[in-house]
Protein backbone atom coordinates (compact mmCIF):
# COMPACT_ATOMS: atom_id res chain seq x y z
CA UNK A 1 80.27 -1.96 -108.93
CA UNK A 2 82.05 1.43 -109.40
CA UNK A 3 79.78 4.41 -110.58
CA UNK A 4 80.87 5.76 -113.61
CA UNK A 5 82.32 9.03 -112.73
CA UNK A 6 81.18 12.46 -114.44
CA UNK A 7 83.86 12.96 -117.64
CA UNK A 8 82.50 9.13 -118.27
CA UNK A 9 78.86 10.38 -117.96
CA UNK A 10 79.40 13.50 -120.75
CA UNK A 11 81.41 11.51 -122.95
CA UNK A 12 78.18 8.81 -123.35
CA UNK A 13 76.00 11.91 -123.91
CA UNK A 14 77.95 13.02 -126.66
CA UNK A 15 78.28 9.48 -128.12
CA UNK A 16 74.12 9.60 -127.95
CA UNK A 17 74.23 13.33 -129.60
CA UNK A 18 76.25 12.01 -132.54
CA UNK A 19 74.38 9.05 -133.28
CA UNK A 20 71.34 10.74 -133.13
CA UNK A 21 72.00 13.41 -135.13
CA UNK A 22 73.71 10.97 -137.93
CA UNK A 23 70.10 9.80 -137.94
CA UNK A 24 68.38 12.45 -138.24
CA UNK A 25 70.70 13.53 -141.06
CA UNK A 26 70.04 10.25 -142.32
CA UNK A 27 66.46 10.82 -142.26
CA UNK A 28 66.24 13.95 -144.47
CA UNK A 29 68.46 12.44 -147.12
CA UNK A 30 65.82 9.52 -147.28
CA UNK A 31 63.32 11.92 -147.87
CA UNK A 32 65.27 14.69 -150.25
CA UNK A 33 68.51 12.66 -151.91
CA UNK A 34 68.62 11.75 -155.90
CA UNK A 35 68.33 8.52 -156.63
CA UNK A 36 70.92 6.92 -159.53
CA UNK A 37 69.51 6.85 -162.69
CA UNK A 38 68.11 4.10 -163.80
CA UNK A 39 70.10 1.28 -166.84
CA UNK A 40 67.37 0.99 -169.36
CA UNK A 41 67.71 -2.41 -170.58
CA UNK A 42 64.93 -2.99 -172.69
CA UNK A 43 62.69 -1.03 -175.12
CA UNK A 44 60.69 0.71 -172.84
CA UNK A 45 58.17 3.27 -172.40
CA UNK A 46 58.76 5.85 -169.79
CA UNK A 47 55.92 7.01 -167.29
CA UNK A 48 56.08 10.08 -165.59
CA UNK A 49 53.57 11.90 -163.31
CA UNK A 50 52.09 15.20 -163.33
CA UNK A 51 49.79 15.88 -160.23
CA UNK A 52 48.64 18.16 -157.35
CA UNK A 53 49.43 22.18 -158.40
CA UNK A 54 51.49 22.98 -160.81
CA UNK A 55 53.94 25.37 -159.05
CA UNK A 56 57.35 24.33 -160.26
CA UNK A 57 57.94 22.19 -163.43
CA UNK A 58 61.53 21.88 -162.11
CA UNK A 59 61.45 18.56 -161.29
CA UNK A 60 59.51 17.04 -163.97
CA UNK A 61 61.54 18.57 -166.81
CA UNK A 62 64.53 17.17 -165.02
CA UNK A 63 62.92 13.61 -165.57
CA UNK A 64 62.58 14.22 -169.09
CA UNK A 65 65.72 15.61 -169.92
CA UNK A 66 67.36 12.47 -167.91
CA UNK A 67 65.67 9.99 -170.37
CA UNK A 68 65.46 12.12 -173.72
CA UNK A 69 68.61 10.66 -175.50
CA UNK A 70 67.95 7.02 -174.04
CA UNK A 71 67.82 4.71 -177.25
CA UNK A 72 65.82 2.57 -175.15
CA UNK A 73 63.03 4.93 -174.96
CA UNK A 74 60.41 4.46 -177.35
CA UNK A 75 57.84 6.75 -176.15
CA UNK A 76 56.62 8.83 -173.19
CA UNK A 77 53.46 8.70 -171.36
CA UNK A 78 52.53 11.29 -168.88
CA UNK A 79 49.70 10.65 -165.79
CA UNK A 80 48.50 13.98 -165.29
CA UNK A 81 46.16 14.65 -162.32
CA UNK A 82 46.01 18.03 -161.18
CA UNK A 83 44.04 21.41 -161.38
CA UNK A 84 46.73 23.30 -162.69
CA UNK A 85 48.79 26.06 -161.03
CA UNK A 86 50.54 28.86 -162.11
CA UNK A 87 51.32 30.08 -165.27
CA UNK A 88 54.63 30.13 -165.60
CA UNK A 89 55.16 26.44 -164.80
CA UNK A 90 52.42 25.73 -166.59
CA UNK A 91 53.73 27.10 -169.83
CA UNK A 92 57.17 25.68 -169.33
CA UNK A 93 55.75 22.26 -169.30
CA UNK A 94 53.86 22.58 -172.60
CA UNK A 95 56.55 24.52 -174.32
CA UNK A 96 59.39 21.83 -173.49
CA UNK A 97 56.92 18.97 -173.95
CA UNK A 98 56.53 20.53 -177.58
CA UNK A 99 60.16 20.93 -178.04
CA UNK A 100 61.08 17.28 -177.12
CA UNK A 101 58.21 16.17 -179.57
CA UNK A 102 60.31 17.82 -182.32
CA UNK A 103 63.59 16.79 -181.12
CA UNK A 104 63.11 13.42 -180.18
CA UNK A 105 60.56 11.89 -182.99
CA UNK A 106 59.25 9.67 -180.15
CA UNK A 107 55.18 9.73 -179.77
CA UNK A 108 53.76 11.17 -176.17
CA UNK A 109 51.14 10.47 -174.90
CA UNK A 110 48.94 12.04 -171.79
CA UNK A 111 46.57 10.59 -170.12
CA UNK A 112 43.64 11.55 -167.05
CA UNK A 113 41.60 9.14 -165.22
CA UNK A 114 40.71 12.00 -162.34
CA UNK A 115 40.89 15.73 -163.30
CA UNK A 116 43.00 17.20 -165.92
CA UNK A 117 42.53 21.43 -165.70
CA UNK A 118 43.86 24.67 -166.32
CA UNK A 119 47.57 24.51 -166.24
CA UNK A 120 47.86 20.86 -166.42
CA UNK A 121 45.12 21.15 -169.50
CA UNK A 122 47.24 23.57 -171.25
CA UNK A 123 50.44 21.30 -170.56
CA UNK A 124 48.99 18.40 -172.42
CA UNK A 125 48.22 20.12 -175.33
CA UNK A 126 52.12 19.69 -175.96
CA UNK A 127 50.90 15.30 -176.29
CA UNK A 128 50.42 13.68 -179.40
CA UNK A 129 47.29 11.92 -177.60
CA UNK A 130 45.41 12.98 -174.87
CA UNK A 131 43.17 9.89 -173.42
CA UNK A 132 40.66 10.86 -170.17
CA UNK A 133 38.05 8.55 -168.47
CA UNK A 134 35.02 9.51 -169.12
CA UNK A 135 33.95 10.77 -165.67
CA UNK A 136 37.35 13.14 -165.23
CA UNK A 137 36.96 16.41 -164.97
CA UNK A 138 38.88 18.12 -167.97
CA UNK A 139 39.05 21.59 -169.45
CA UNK A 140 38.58 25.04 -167.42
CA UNK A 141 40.32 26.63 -169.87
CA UNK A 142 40.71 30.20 -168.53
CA UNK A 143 43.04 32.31 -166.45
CA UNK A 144 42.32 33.70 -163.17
CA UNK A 145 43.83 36.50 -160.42
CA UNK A 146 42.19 36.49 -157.23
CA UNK A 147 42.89 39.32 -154.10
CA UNK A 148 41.40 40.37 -151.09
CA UNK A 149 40.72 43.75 -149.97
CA UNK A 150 41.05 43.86 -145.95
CA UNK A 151 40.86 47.36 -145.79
CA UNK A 152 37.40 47.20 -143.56
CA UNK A 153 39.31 44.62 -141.20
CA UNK A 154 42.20 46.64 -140.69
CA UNK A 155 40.31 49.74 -139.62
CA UNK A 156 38.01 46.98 -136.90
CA UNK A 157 41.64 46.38 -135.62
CA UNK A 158 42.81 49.80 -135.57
CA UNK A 159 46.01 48.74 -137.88
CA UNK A 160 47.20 51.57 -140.56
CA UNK A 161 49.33 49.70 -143.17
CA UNK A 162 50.84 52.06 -146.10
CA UNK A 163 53.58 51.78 -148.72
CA UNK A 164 56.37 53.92 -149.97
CA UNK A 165 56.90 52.98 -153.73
CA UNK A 166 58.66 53.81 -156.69
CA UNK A 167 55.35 54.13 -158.77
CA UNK A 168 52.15 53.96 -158.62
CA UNK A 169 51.30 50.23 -159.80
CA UNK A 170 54.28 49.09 -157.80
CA UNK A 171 51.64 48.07 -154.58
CA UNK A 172 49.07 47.04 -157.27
CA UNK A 173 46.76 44.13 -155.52
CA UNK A 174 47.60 45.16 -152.10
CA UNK A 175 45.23 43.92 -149.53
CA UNK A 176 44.66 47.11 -147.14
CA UNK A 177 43.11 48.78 -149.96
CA UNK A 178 40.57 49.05 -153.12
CA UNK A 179 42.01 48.57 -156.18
CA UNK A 180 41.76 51.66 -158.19
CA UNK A 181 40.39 51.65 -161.90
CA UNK A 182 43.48 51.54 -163.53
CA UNK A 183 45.00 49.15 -161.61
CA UNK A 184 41.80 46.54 -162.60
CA UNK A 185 42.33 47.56 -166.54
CA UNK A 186 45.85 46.66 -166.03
CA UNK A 187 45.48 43.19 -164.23
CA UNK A 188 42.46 42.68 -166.70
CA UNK A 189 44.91 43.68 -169.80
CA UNK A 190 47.57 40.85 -168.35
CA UNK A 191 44.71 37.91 -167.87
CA UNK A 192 43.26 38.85 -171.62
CA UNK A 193 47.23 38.61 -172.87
CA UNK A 194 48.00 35.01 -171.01
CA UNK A 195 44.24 34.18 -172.07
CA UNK A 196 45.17 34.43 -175.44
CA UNK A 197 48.39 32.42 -175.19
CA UNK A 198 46.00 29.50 -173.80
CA UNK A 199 43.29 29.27 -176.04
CA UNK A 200 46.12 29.29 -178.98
CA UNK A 201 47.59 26.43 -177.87
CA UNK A 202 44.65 24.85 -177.11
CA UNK A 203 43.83 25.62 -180.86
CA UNK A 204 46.87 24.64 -182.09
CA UNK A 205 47.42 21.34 -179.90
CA UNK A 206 43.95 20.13 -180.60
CA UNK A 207 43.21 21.40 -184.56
CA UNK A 208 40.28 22.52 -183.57
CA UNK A 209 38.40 26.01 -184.44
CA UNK A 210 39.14 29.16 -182.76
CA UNK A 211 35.23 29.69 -182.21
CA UNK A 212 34.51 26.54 -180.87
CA UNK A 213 37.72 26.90 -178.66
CA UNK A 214 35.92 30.33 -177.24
CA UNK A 215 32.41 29.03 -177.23
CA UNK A 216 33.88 26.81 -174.38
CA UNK A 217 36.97 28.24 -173.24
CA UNK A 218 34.87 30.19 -170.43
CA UNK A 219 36.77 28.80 -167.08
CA UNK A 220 33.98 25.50 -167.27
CA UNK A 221 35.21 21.68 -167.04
CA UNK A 222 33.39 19.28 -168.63
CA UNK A 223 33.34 15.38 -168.40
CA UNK A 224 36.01 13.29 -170.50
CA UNK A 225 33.42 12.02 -172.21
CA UNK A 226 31.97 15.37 -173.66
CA UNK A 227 35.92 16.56 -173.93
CA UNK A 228 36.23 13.90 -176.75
CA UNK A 229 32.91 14.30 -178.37
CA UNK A 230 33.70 18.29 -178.68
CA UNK A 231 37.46 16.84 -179.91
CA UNK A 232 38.99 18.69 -175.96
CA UNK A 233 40.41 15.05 -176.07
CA UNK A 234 41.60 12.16 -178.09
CA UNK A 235 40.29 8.88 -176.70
CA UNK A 236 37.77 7.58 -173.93
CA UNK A 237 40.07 5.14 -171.18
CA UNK A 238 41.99 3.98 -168.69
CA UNK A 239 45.67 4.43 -167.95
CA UNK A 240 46.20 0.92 -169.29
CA UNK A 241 44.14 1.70 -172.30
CA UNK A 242 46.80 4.99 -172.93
CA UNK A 243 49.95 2.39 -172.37
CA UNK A 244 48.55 0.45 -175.21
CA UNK A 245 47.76 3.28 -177.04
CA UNK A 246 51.63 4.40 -176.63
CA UNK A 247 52.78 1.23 -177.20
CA UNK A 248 50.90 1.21 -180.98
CA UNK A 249 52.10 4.54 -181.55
CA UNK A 250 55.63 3.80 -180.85
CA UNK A 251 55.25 0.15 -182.83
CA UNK A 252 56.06 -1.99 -179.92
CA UNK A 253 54.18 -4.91 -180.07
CA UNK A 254 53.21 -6.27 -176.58
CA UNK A 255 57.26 -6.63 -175.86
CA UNK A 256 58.01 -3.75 -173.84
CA UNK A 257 58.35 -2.38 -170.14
CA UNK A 258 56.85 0.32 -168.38
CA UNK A 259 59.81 2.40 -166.82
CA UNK A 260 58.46 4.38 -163.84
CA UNK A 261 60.46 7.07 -161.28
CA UNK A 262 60.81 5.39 -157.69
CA UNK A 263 60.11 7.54 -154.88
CA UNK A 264 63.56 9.39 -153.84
CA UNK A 265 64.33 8.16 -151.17
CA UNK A 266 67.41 6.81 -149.39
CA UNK A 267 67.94 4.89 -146.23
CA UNK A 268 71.26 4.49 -144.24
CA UNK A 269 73.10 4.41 -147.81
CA UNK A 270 70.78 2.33 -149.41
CA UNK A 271 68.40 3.48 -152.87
CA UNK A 272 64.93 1.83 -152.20
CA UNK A 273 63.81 1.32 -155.49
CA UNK A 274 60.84 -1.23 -156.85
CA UNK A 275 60.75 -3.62 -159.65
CA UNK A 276 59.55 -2.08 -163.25
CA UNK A 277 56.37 -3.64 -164.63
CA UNK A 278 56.45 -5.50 -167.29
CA UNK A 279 54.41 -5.54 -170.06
C-alpha cells in the first residue's frame, strides 16, 4: 500500500486541528450560551435562585425582568441560600425586588431552608413573605470591612512597597502599612452610613421596631425558628410549604406549574432543558 506522502500528512493534521477546536468552541458555549426563553403556557409561578455570594445581581435581575410582563406569571418565589456578599449587589437586589412588587401587583415570596444572611437577608426584605426552616441560619444583620496589615512581613522579606497618590486617603486600607486614625474614622463613618441603610430596610420590610431591630442587628444569626418568633421572618417551612404559600397568595388553587431556569447550557446546537414540575 502506498504511504501517504507529507502534503497528505499536514493536510489530516489540520483536518484534526479544526475539528478539535470546533469542539472545544463547542464546549464553552455549552457552558456560557443563553438559553431561549421559555413559552409560558399555563398560570404559573416562577422560581428563581439566589445562592453562594452575592457579588453580581446581574444575572438574577435579568431573570426577572425576562418574566415581569408575562400574563402567565402569577407570582414569584425566590430560593435564597447564601451568606450575602457585597453591598452593592446586595442593595440592587432588594431595591428592584421592591420596585417590581409595586409595578407588577404580583405577591413574592422568599424562602430559606439553609442560611439566609447579610446581603441575601437584606435582599429579602424586598418579599412579601419570607418562610425559613427552622434550623437555617438567618439574620447577621451588620456590615463589615476587613484588611490586613503586612507591614511586619514585608520588612522579614526585605520588600519596600510605597505609593505615589493624589491624596492622602487615596491608598486608604493598603496592606504594607497601619492604618492611620483618620483613615479608621473614615472607613468606620462609611460602615455606620451603609449600617443604617440596612437596619431601615430591615425595619421597613419587616414592620417591626427600630429598637428591637438594633437590640439584634449586632452581626449575630439566629435560628429560623427564633427569626419568626422575634417577627425576622414570616413563617416556619419547607420550600414546598413557601410554593403553597405563593400559590394562596396569588389565588391559584392547586392548578398551577412551577416554572424553573434550566441550567445554560448548550450542546452541539442543541438547548438541554428539563421538564417543569407540575403542581
Amino acid at each position: 500500500m502506498k504511504k501517504p506522502n507529507f502534503l497528505t500528512k499536514i493536510l489530516v493534521v489540520i483536518a484534526v486541528f479544526i475539528v478539535l477546536v470546533t469542539l472545544f468552541k463547542m464546549g464553552i458555549q455549552y457552558f456560557e450560551s443563553e438559553p431561549p426563553k421559555k413559552v409560558v403556557k399555563h398560570k404559573s409561578i416562577l422560581h428563581m435562585d439566589l445562592s453562594g455570594v452575592i457579588m453580581n445581581g446581574k444575572k438574577f435581575l435579568k431573570h426577572l425582568k425576562d418574566y415581569k410582563d408575562d400574563q402567565h406569571i402569577k407570582a414569584i418565589l425566590i430560593r435564597i441560600n447564601s451568606p450575602g456578599g457585597a453591598v452593592g449587589p446586595s442593595q440592587e437586589i432588594f431595591s428592584e425586588l421592591k420596585r417590581f412588587r409595586g409595578e407588577i401587583k404580583k405577591p413574592i415570596v422568599c424562602v430559606s431552608t439553609g442560611g439566609i444572611s447579610s446581603g441575601a437577608y437584606y435582599a429579602a426584605m424586598a418579599c412579601d413573605k419570607l418562610v425559613v426552616a427552622p434550623g437555617a441560619l438567618v439574620g447577621s444583620i451588620g456590615v463589615i470591612m476587613e484588611f490586613a496589615n503586612l507591614e511586619k512581613l514585608y520588612d522579614w522579606a526585605k520588600v519596600s512597597r510605597y505609593s505615589i497618590t493624589s491624596g492622602k486617603f487615596k491608598d486608604s486600607g493598603s496592606e504594607y502599612r497601619a492604618m492611620r486614625d483618620d483613615e479608621r474614622a473614615l472607613f468606620q463613618d462609611m460602615i455606620n452610613e451603609v449600617y443604617a441603610q440596612f437596619k431601615s430596610a430591615v425595619v421597613e420590610g419587616r414592620h417591626l421596631k427600630e429598637e428591637l431591630v438594633s437590640e439584634y442587628a449586632d452581626g449575630r444569626v439566629m435560628t429560623g425558628a427564633k427569626a419568626v418568633k422575634l417577627g425576622f421572618a414570616d413563617k416556619e417551612g419547607t420550600y414546598e410549604d413557601a410554593v403553597r404559600l405563593t400559590a394562596e397568595l396569588a389565588n391559584l388553587g392547586k392548578d398551577y406549574e412551577i416554572l424553573k431556569f434550566q441550567k445554560r447550557r448548550e450542546a452541539f446546537g442543541i438547548w438541554v432543558t428539563g421538564p417543569r414540575k407540575i403542581h
